[in-house]
Protein backbone atom coordinates (compact mmCIF):
# COMPACT_ATOMS: atom_id res chain seq x y z
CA UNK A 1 83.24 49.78 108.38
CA UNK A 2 86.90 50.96 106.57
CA UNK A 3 88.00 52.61 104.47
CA UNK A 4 87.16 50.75 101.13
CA UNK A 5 83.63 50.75 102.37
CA UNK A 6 83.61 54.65 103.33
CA UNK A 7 85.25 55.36 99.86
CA UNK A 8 82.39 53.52 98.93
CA UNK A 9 79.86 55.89 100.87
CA UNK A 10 81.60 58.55 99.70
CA UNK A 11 81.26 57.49 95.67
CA UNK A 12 77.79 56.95 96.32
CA UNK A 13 76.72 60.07 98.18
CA UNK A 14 79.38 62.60 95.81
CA UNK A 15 78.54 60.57 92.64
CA UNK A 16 82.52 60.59 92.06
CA UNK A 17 85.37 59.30 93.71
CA UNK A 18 88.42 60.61 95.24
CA UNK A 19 91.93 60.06 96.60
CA UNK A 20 92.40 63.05 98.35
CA UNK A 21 92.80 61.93 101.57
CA UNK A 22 91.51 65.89 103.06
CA UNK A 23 88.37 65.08 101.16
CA UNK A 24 87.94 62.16 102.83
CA UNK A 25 88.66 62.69 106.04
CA UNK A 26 86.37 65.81 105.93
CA UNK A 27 83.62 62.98 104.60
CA UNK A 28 84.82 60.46 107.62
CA UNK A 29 84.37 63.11 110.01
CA UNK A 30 80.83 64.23 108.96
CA UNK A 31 80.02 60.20 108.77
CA UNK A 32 80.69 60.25 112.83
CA UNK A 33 79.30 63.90 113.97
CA UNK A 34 75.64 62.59 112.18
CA UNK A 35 76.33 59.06 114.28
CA UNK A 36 76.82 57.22 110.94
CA UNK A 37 79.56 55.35 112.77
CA UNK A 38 81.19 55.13 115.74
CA UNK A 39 84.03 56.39 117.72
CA UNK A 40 86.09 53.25 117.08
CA UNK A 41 85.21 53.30 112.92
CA UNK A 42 86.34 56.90 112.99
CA UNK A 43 89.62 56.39 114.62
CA UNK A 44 90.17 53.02 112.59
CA UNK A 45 89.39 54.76 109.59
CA UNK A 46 91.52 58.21 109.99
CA UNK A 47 94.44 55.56 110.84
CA UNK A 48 94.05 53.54 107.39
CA UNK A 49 93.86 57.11 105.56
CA UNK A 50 97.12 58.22 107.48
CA UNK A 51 99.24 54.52 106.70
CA UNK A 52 98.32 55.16 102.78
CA UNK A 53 98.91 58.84 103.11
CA UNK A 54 102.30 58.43 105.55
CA UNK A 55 101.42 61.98 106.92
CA UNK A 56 100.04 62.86 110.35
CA UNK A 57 96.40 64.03 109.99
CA UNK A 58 95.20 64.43 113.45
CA UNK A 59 97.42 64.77 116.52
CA UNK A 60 96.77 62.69 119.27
């Protein structure tokens, strides 16, 4: 999964879409608590939101 696909999810679930990149990342992060993806999605997706962003979200 990435992030076009997760916007995706998002769309679908919200019945709108968003850019805000909070928005999604709160979405992303609920998608991998409920074990809708997996560690590796997560992380691959938070770093796709931060290069189109270029802010930190989440400190290592």
């Amino acid at each position: 999964m990435n992030l076009k696909e997760m916007k995706g999810k998002f769309e679908q679930f919200k019945n709108y879409s968003t850019e805000d990149h909070l928005e999604l990342l709160a979405f992303v992060k609920k998608a991998y608590v409920m074990n809708d993806i997996t560690i590796r999605q997560y992380r691959e997706i938070v770093k796709e939101i931060q290069e189109e962003t270029e802010e930190p979200i989440v400190r290592n």
